[in-house]
C-alpha atoms as a PDB file:
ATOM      1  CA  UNK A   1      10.173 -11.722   7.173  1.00  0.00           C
ATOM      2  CA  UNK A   2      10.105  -9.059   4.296  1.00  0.00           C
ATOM      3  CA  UNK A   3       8.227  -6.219   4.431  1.00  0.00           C
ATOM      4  CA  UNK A   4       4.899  -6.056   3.206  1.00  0.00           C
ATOM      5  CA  UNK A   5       3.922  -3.581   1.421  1.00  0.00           C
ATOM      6  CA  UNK A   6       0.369  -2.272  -0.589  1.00  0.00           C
ATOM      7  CA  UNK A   7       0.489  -2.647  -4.171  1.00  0.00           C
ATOM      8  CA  UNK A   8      -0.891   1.630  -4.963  1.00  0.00           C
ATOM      9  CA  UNK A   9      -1.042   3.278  -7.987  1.00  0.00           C
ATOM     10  CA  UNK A  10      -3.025   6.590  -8.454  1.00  0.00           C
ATOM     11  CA  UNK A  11      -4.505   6.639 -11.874  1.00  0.00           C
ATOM     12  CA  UNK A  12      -6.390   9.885 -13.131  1.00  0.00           C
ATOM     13  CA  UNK A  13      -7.553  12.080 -11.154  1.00  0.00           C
ATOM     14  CA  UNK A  14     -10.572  14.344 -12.337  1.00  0.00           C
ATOM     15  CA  UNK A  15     -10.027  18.142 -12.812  1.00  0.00           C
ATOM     16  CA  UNK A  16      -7.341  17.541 -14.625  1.00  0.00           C
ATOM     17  CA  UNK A  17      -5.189  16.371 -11.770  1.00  0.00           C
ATOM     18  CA  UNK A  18      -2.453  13.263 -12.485  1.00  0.00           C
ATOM     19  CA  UNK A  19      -0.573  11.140 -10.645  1.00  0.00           C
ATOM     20  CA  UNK A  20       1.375   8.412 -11.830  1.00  0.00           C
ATOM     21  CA  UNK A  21       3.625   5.616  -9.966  1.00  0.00           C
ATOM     22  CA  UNK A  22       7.388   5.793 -10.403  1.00  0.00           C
ATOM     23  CA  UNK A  23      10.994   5.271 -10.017  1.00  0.00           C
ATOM     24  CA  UNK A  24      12.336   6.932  -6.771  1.00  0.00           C
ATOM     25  CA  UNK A  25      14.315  10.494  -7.568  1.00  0.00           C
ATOM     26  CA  UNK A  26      18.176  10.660  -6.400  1.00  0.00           C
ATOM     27  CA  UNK A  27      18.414  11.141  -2.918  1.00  0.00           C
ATOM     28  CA  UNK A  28      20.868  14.182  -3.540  1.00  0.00           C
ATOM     29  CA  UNK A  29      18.191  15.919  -5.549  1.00  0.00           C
ATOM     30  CA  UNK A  30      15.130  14.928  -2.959  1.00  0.00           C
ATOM     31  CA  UNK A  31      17.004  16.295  -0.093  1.00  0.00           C
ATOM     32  CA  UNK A  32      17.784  19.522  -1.718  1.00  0.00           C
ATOM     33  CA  UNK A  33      14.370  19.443  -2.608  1.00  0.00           C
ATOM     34  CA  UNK A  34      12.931  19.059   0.713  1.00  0.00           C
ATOM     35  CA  UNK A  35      14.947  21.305   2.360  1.00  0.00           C
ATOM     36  CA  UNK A  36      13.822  24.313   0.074  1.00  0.00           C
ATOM     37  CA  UNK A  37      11.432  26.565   1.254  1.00  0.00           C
ATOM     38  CA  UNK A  38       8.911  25.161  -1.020  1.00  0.00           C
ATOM     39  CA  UNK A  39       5.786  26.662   0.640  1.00  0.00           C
ATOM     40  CA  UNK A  40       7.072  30.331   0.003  1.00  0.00           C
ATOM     41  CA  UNK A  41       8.064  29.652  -4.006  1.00  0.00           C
ATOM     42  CA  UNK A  42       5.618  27.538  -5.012  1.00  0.00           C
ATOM     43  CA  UNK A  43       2.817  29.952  -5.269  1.00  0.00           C
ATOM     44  CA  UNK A  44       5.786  32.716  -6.481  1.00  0.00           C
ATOM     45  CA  UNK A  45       6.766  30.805  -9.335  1.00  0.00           C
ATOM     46  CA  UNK A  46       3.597  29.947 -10.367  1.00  0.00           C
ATOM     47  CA  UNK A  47       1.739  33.089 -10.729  1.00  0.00           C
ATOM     48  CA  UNK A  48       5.449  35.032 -11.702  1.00  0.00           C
ATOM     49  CA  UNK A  49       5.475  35.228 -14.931  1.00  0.00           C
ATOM     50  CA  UNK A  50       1.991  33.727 -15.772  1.00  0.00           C
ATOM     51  CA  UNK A  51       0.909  34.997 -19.228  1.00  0.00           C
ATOM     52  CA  UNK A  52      -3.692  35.305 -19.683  1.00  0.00           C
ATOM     53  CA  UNK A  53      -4.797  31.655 -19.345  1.00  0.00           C
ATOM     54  CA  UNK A  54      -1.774  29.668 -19.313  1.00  0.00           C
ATOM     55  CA  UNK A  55      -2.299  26.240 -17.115  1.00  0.00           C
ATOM     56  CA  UNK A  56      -0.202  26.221 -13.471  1.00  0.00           C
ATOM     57  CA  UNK A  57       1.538  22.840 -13.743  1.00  0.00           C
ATOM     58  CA  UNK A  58       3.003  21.534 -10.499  1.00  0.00           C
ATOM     59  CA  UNK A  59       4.340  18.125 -10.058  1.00  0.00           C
ATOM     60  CA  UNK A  60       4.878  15.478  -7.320  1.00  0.00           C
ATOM     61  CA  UNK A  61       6.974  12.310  -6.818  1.00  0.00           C
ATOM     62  CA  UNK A  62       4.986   9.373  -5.792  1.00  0.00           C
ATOM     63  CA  UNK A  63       7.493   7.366  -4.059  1.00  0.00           C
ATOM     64  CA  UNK A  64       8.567  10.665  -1.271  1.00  0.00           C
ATOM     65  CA  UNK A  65       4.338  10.332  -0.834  1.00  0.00           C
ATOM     66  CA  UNK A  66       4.398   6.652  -0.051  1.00  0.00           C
ATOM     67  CA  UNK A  67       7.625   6.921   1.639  1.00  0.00           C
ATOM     68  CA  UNK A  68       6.877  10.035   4.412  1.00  0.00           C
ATOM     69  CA  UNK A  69       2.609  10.025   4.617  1.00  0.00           C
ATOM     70  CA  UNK A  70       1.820   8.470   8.240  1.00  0.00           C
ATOM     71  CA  UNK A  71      -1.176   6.516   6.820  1.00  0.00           C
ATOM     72  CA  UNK A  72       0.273   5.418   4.370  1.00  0.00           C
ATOM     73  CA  UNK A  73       2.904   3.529   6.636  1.00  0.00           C
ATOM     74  CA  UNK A  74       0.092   2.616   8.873  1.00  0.00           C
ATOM     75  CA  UNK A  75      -1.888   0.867   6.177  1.00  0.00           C
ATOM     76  CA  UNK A  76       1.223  -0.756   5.082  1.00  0.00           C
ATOM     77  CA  UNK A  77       1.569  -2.224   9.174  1.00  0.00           C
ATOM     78  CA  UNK A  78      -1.894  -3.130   9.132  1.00  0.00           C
ATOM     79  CA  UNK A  79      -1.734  -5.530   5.772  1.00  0.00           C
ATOM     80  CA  UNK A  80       1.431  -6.684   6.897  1.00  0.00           C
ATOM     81  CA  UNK A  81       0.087  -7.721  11.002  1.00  0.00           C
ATOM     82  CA  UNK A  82      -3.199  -9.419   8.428  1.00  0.00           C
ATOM     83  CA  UNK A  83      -0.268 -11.187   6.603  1.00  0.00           C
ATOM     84  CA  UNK A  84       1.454 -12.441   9.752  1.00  0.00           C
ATOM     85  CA  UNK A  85      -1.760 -13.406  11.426  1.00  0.00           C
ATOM     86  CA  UNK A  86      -2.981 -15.413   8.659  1.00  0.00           C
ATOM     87  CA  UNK A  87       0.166 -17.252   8.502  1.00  0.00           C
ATOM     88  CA  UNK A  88       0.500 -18.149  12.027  1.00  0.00           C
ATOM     89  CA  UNK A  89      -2.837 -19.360  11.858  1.00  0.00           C
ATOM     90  CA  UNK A  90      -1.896 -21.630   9.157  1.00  0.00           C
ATOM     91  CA  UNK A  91       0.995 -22.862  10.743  1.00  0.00           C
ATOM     92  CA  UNK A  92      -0.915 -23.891  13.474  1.00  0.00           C
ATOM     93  CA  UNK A  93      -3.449 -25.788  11.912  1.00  0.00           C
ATOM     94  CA  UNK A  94      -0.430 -27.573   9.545  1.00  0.00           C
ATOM     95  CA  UNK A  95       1.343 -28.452  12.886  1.00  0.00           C
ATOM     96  CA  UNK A  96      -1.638 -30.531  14.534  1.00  0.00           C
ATOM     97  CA  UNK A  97      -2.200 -32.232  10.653  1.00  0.00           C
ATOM     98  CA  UNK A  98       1.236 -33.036  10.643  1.00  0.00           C
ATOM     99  CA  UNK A  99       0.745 -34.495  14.434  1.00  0.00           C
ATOM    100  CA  UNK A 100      -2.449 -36.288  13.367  1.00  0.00           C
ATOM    101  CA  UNK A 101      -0.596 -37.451   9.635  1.00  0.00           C
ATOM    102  CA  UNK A 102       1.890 -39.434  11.879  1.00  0.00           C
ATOM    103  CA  UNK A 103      -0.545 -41.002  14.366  1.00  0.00           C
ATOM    104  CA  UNK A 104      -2.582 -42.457  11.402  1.00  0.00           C
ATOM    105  CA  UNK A 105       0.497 -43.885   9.786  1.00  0.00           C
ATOM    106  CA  UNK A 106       1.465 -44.887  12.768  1.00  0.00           C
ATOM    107  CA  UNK A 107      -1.823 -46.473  13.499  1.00  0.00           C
ATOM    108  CA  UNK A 108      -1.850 -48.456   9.767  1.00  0.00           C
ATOM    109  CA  UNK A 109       1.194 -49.522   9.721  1.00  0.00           C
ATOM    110  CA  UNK A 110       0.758 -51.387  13.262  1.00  0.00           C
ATOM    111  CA  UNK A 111      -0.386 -55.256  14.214  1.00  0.00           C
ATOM    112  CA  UNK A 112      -3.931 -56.037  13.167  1.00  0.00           C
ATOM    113  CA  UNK A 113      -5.293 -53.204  11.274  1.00  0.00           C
ATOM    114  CA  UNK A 114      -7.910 -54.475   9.374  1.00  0.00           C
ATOM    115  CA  UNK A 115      -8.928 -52.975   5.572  1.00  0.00           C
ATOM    116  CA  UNK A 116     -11.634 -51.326   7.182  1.00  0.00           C
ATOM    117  CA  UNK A 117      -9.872 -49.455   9.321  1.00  0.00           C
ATOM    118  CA  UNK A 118      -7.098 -48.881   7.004  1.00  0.00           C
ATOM    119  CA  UNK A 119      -9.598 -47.117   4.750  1.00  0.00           C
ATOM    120  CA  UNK A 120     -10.446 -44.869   7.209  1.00  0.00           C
ATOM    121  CA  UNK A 121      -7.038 -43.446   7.940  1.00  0.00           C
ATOM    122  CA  UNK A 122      -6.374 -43.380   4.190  1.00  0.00           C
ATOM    123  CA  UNK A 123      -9.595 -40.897   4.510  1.00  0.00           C
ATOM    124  CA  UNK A 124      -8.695 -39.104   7.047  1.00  0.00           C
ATOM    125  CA  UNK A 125      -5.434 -38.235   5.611  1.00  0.00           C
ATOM    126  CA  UNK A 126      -7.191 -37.074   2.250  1.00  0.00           C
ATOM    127  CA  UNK A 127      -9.242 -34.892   4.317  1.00  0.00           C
ATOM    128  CA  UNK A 128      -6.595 -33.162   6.298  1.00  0.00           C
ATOM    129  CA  UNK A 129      -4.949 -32.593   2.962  1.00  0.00           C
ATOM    130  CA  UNK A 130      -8.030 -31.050   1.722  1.00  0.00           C
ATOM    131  CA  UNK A 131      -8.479 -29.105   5.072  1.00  0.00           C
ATOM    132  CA  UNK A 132      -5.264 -27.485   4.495  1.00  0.00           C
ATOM    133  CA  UNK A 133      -5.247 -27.048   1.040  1.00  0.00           C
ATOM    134  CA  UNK A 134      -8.698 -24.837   2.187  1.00  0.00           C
ATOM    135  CA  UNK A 135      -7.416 -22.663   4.456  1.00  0.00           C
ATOM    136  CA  UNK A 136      -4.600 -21.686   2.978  1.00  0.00           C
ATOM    137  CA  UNK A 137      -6.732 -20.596   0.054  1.00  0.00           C
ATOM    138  CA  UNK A 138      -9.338 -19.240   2.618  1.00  0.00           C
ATOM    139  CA  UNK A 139      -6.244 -16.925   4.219  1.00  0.00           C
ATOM    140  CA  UNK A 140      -4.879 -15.350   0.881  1.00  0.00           C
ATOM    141  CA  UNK A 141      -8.188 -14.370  -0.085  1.00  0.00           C
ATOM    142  CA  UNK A 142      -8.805 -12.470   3.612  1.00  0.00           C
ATOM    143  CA  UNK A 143      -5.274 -11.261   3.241  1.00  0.00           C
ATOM    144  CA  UNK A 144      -6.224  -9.777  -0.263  1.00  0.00           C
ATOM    145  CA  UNK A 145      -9.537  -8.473   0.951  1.00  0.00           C
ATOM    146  CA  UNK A 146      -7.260  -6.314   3.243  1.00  0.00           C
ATOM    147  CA  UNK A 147      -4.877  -5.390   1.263  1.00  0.00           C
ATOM    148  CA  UNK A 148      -7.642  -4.107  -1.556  1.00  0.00           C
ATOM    149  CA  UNK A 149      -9.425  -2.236   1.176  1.00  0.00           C
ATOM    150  CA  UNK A 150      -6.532  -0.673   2.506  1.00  0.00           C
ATOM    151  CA  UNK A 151      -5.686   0.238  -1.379  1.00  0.00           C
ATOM    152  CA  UNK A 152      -9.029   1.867  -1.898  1.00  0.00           C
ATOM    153  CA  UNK A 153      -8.493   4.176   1.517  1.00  0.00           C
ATOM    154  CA  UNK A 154      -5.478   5.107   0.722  1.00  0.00           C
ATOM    155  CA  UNK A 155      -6.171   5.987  -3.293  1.00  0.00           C
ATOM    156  CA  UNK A 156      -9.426   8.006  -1.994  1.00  0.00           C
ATOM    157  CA  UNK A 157      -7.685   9.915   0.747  1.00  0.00           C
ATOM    158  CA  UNK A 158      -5.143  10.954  -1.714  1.00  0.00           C
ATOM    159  CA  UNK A 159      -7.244  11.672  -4.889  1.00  0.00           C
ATOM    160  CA  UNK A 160      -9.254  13.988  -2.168  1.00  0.00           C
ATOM    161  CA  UNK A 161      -6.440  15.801  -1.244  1.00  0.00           C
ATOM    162  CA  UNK A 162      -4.771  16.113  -4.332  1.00  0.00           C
ATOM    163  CA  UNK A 163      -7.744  18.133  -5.599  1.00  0.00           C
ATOM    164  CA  UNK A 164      -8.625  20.122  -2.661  1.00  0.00           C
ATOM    165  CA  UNK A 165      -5.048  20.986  -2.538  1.00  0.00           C
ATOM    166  CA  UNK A 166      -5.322  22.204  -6.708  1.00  0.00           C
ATOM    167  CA  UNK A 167      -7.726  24.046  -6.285  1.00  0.00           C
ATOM    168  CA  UNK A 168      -6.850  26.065  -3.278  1.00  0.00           C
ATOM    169  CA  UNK A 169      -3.284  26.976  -4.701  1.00  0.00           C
ATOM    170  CA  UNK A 170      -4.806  28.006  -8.358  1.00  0.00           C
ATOM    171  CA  UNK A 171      -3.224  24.705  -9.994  1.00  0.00           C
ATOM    172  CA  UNK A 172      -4.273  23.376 -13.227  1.00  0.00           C
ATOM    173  CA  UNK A 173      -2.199  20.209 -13.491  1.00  0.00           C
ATOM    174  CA  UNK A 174      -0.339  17.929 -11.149  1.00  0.00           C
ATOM    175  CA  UNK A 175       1.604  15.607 -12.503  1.00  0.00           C
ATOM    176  CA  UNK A 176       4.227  12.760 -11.095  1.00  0.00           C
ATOM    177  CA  UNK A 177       7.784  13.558 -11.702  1.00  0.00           C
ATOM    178  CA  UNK A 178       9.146  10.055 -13.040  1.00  0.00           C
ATOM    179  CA  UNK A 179      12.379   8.359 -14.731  1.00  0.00           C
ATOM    180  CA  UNK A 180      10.555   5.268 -16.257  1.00  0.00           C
ATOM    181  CA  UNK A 181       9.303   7.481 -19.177  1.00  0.00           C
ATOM    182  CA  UNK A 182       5.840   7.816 -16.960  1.00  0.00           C
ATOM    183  CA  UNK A 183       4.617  11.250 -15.658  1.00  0.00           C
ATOM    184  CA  UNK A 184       7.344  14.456 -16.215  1.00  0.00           C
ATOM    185  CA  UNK A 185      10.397  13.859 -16.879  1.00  0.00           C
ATOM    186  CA  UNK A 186      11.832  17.640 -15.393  1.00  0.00           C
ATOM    187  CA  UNK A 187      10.759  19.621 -13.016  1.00  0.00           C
ATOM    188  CA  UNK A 188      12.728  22.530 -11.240  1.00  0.00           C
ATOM    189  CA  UNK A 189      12.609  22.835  -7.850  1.00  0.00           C
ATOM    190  CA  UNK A 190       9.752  25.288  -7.177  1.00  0.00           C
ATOM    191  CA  UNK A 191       7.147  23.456  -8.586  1.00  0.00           C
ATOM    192  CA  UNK A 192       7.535  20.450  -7.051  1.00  0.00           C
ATOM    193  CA  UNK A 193       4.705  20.319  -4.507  1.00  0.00           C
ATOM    194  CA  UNK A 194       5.656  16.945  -2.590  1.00  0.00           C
ATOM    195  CA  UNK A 195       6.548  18.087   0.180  1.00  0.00           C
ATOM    196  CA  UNK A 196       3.477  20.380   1.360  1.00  0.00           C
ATOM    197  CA  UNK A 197       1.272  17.424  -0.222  1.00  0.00           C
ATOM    198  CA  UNK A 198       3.007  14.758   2.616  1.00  0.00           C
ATOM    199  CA  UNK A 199       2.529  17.812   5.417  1.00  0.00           C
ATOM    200  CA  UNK A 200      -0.779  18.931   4.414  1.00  0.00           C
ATOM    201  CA  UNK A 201      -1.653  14.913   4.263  1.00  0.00           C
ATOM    202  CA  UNK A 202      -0.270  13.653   7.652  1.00  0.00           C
ATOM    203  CA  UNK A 203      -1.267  16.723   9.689  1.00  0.00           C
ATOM    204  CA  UNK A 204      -5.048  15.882   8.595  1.00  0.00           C
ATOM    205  CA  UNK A 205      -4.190  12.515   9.410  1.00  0.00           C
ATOM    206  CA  UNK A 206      -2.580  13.441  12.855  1.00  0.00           C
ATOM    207  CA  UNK A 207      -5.964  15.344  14.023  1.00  0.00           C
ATOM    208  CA  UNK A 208      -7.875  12.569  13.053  1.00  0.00           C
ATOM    209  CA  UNK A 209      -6.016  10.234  14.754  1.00  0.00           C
ATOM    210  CA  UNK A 210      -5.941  12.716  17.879  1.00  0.00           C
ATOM    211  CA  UNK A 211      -9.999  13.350  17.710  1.00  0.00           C
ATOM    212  CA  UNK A 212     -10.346   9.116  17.888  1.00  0.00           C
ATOM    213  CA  UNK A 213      -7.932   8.419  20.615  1.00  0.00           C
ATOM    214  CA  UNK A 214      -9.825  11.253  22.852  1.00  0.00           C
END
């Protein structure tokens, strides 16, 4: 079955803080990346150099986020256990229609069936139809209930600690480091922030996780 996966975008942010969906980054350049000691020259580069009121621009790519932040992946594993669940339970139900469909065929086509009773089969099999026809519309609508709260966790979780993290590290602008014209186009290795964002993010996650299983 292929992988389910939620449909997020971060749009906005307030206090000046963007983040924008895009195309993944090489995976030459976002391993050199990660492997930089990006916690030490962040802050360095930023206030080296910084001229009166000048705005601290920092980027991040999206798709490293999605890719690496525990919750993330765990929303992702809940829609897609919703998806499976909903289509089992479809399955089922079209597997005892399809058992009852042949009976009633089986039933009108035999010796002595009289219109009346031929009538009612022909009903019957309108209303399984219908019956089916209802729950599979029933199950994409839970299935997209889930997925949209799952979105709205995720985009509120993020958007919180994008900001908190801004304004603890003196940054003006975060912005998503893109190649579909979206977001920045450059960014030099000490100012890209992804990787403390996905650590900061899934060790808050961790201790909350921790604090529910105790």
């Amino acid at each position: 079955m292929q992988k389910v996966a939620l449909g997020i975008s971060i749009v906005a942010l307030a206090l000046g803080i963007y983040a924008v969906v895009s195309s993944s980054s090489a995976p030459e350049q976002e391993s050199m990346m990660d492997e930089s000691p990006v916690s030490q020259t962040t802050n360095q580069s930023m206030t080296s150099g910084d001229a009166g009121d000048q705005p601290r621009i920092a980027f991040i790519r999206t798709d490293s986020i999605y890719a690496k932040c525990q919750f993330i992946i765990d929303a992702e594993a809940q829609l897609e256990r919703a998806t499976v669940a909903s289509e089992n339970k479809f399955q089922r139900k079209a597997k005892a229609a399809e058992q009852e469909y042949q009976e009633l065929v089986a039933y009108a086509q035999g010796p002595g069936v009289t219109e009346e009773e031929l009538q009612i089969a022909q009903n019957r099999l309108m209303e399984l139809e219908y019956e089916l026809q209802q729950l599979q519309q029933s199950e994409s609508q839970r299935v997209l209930r889930k997925e949209q709260e799952l979105n709205t966790e995720v985009i509120e979780r993020l958007t919180s600690f994008i900001e908190r993290y801004a304004e603890e590290n003196g940054i003006d602008l975060i912005i998503n480091k893109g190649m579909s014209g979206e977001g920045v186009l450059y960014g030099s290795t000490p100012f890209d922030v992804t990787p403390e964002i996905v650590r900061g993010l899934n060790e808050e996650y961790a201790l909350e996780q921790q604090v529910i299983e105790e």
